[in-house]
C-alpha atoms as a PDB file:
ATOM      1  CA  UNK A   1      13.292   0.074 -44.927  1.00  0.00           C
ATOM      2  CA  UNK A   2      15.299  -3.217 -44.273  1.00  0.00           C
ATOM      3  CA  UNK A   3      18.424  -4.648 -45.786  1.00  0.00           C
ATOM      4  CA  UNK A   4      18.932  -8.110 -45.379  1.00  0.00           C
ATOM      5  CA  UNK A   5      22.139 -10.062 -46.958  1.00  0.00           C
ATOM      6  CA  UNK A   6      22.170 -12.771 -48.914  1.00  0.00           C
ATOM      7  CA  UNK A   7      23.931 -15.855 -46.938  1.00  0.00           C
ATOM      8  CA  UNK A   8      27.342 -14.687 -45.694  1.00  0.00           C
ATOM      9  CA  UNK A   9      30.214 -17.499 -47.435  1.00  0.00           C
ATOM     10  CA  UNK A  10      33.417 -16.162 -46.440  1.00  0.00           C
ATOM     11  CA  UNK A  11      36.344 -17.704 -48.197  1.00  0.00           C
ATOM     12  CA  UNK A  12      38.368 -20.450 -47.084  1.00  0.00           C
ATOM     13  CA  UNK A  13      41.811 -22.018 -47.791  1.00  0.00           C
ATOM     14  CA  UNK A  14      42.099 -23.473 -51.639  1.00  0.00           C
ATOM     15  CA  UNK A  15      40.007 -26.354 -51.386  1.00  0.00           C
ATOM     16  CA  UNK A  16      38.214 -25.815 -48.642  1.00  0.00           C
ATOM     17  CA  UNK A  17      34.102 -25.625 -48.554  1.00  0.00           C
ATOM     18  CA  UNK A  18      33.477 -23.231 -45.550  1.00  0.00           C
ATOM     19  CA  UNK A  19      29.594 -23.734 -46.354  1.00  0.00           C
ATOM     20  CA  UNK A  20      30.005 -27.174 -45.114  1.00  0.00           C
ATOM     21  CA  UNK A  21      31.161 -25.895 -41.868  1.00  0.00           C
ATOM     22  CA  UNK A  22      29.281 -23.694 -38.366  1.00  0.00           C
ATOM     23  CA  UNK A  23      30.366 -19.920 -38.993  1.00  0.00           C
ATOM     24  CA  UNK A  24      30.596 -17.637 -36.409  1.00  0.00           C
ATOM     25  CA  UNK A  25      30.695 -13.560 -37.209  1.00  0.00           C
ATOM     26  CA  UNK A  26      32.346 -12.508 -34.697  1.00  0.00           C
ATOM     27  CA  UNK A  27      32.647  -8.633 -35.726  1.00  0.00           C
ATOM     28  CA  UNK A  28      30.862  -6.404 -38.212  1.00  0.00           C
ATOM     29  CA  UNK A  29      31.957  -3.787 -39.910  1.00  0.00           C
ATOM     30  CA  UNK A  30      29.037  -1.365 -41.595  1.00  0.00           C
ATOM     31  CA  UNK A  31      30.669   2.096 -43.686  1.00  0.00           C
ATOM     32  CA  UNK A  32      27.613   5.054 -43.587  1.00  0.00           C
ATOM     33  CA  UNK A  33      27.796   8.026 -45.111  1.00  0.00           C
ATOM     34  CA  UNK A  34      25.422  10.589 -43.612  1.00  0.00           C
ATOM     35  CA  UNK A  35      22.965   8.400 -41.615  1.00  0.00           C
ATOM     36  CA  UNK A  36      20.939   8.533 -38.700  1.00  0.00           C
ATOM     37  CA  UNK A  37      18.905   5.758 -36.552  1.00  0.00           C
ATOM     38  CA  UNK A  38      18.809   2.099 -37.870  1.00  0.00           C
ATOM     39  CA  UNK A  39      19.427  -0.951 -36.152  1.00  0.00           C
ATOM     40  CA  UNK A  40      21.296  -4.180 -37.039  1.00  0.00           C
ATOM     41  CA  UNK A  41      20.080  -7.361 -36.224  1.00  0.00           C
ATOM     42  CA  UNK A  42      22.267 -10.811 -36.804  1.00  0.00           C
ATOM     43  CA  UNK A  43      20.366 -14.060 -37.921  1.00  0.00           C
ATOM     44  CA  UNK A  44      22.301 -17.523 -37.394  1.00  0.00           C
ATOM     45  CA  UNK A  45      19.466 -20.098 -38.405  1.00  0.00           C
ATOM     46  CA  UNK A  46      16.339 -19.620 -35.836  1.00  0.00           C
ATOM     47  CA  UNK A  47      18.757 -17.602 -33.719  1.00  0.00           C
ATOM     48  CA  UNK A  48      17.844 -13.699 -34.328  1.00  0.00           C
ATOM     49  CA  UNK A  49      20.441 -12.103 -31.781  1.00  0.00           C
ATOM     50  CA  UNK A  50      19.037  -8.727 -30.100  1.00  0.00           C
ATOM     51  CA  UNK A  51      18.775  -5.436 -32.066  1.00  0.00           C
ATOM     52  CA  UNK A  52      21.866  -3.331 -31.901  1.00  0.00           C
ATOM     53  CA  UNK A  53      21.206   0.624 -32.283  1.00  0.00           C
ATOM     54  CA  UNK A  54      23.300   1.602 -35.448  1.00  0.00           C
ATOM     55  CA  UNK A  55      23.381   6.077 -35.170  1.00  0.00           C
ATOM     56  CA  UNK A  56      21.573   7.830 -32.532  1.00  0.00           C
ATOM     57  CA  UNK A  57      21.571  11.052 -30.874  1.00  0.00           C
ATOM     58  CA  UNK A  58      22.774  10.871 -27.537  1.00  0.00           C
ATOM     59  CA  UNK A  59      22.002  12.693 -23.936  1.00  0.00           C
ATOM     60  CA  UNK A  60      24.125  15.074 -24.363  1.00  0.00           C
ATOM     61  CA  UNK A  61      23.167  16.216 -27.696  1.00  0.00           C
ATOM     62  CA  UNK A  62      21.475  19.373 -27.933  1.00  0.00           C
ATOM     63  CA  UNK A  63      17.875  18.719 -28.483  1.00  0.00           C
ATOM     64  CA  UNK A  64      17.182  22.113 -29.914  1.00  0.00           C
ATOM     65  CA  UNK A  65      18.976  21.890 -33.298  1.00  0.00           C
ATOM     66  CA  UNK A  66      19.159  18.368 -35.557  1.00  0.00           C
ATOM     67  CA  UNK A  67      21.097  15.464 -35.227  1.00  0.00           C
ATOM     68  CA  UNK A  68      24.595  15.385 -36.785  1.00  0.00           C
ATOM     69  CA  UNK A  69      24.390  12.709 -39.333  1.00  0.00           C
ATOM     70  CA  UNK A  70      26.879  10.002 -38.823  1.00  0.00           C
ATOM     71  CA  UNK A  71      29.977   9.147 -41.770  1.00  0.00           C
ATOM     72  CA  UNK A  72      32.283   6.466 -41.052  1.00  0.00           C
ATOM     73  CA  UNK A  73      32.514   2.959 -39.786  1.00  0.00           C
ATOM     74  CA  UNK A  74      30.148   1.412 -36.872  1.00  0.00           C
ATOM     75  CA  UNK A  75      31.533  -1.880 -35.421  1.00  0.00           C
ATOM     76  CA  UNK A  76      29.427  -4.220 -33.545  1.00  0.00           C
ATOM     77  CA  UNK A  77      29.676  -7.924 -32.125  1.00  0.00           C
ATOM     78  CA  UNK A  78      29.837 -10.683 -30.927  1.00  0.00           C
ATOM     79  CA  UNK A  79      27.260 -11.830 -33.141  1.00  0.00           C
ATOM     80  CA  UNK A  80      24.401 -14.436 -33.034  1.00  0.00           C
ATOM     81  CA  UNK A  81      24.738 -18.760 -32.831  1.00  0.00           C
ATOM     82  CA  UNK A  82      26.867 -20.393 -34.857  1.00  0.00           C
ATOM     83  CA  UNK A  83      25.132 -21.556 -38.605  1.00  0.00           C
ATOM     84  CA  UNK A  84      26.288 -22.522 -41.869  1.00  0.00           C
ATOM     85  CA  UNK A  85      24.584 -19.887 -43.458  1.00  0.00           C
ATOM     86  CA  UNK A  86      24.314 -16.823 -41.604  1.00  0.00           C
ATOM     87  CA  UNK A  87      22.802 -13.497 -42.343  1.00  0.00           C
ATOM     88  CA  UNK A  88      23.057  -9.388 -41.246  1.00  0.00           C
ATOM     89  CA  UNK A  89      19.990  -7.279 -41.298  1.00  0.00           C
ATOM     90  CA  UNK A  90      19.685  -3.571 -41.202  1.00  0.00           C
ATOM     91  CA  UNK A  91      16.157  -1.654 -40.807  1.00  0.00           C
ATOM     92  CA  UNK A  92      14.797   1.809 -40.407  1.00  0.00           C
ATOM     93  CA  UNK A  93      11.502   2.789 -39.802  1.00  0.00           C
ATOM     94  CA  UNK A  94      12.111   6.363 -39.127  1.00  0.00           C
ATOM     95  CA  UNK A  95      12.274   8.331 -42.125  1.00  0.00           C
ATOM     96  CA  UNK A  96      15.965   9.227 -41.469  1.00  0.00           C
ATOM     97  CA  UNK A  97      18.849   9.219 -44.143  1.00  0.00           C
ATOM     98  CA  UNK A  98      20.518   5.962 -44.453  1.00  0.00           C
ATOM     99  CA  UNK A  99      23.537   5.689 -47.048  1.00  0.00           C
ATOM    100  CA  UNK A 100      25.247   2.165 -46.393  1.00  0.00           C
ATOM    101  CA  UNK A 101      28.347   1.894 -48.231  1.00  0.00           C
ATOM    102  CA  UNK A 102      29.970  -1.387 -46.979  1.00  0.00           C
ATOM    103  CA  UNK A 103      29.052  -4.436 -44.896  1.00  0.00           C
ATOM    104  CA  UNK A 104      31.926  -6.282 -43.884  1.00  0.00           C
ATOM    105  CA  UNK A 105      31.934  -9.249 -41.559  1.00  0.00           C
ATOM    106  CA  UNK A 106      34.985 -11.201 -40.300  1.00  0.00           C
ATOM    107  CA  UNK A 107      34.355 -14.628 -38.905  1.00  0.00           C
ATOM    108  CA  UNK A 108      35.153 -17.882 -36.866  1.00  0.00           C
ATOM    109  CA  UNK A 109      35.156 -20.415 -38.607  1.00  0.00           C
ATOM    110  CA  UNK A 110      34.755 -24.246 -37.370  1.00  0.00           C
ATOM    111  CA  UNK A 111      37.935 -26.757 -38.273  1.00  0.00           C
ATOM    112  CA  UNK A 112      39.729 -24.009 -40.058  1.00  0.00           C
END
């Protein structure tokens, strides 16, 4: 499965067109509720930054009974180039639960 968001326009000061200027997100916020596996990849342009593992068992787990799924906040960054328009994808392609509740993004913003 894959989630991809639409363009990411944060707001800017009365006035102020923030599409019209290089955007940065600098940290990510994603809010699961009982999930496991997934990755998050960050797409500025042609830039597609590395994949980022979202909820994984660990080592240390143990490997004889099943995962504990994961509810809370994950928090990743720094993020991919700098673009006008940038976007956050999230995929699976283990059938594993994946309840996303909230993607939230805060960013640098050029000239602001």
């Amino acid at each position: 499965s894959v989630l991809k968001t639409t363009p990411l326009v944060p707001p800017g000061p009365k006035g102020y067109n923030t599409k019209a200027k290089l955007q940065r997100p600098y940290k990510l916020f994603i809010h699961l509720d009982r999930s496991l596996g997934g990755e998050v990849r960050f797409y500025g342009g042609t830039v597609i930054a590395r994949a980022l593992p979202l909820v994984w068992r660990s080592a240390g787990d143990d490997m004889d009974s099943p995962p504990e799924l994961f509810t809370g906040i994950k928090e990743f960054g720094p993020a991919a180039s700098d673009d006008r328009l940038p976007q956050i994808q999230i995929t699976t392609s283990d059938p594993q639960p994946m309840n996303i509740l909230a993607v939230i993004a805060e960013f640098a913003i050029g000239g602001v």
